[in-house]
Protein backbone atom coordinates (compact mmCIF):
# COMPACT_ATOMS: atom_id res chain seq x y z
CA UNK A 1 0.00 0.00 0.00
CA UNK A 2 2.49 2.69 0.99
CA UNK A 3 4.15 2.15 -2.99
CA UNK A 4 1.13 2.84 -4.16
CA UNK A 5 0.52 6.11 -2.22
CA UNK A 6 4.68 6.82 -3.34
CA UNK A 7 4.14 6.26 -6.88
CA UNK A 8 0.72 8.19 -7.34
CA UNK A 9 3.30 10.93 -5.73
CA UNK A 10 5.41 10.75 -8.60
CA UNK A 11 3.16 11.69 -11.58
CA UNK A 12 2.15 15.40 -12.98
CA UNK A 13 0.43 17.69 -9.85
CA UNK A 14 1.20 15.18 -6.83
CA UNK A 15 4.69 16.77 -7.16
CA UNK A 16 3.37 19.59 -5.02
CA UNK A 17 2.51 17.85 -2.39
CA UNK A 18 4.83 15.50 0.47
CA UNK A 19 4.48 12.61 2.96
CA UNK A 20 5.38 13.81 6.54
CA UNK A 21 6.21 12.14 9.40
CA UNK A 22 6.56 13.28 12.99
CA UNK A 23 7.22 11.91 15.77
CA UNK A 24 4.41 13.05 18.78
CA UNK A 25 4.40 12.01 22.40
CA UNK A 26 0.97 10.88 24.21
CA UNK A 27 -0.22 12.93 26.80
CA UNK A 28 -2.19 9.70 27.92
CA UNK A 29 0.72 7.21 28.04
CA UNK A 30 3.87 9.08 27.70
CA UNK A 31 4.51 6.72 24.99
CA UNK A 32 5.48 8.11 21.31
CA UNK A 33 3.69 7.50 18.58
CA UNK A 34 4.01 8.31 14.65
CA UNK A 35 1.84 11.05 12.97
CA UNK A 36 1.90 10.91 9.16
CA UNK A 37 0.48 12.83 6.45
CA UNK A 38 0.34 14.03 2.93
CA UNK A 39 -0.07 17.91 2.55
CA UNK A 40 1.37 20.19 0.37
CA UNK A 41 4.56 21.55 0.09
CA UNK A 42 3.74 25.11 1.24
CA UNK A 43 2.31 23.71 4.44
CA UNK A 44 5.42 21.58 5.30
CA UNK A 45 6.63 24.03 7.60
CA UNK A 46 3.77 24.64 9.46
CA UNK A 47 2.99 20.69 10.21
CA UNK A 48 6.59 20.79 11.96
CA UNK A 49 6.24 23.75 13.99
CA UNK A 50 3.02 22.46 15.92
């Protein structure tokens, strides 16, 4: 599944856009847990500095 999300990535408009992944801590656990998504490339900075 995740080459298929890569490759559609590759072709014509999905250029402008990027898969991000951050790393968050639970406020429930304390354990840390993975956030990813796929926004584009104008927003990149903002996803990192929440």
């Amino acid at each position: 599944m995740a080459k298929k999300a890569v490759a559609s990535l590759q072709k014509g408009e999905g250029r402008a856009y990027a898969k991000v992944i951050k790393m968050v801590k639970s406020p429930k656990t304390g354990a840390y847990m993975f956030q990813e998504e796929i926004i584009h490339n104008d927003k990149v900075k903002d996803f990192f500095a929440k």
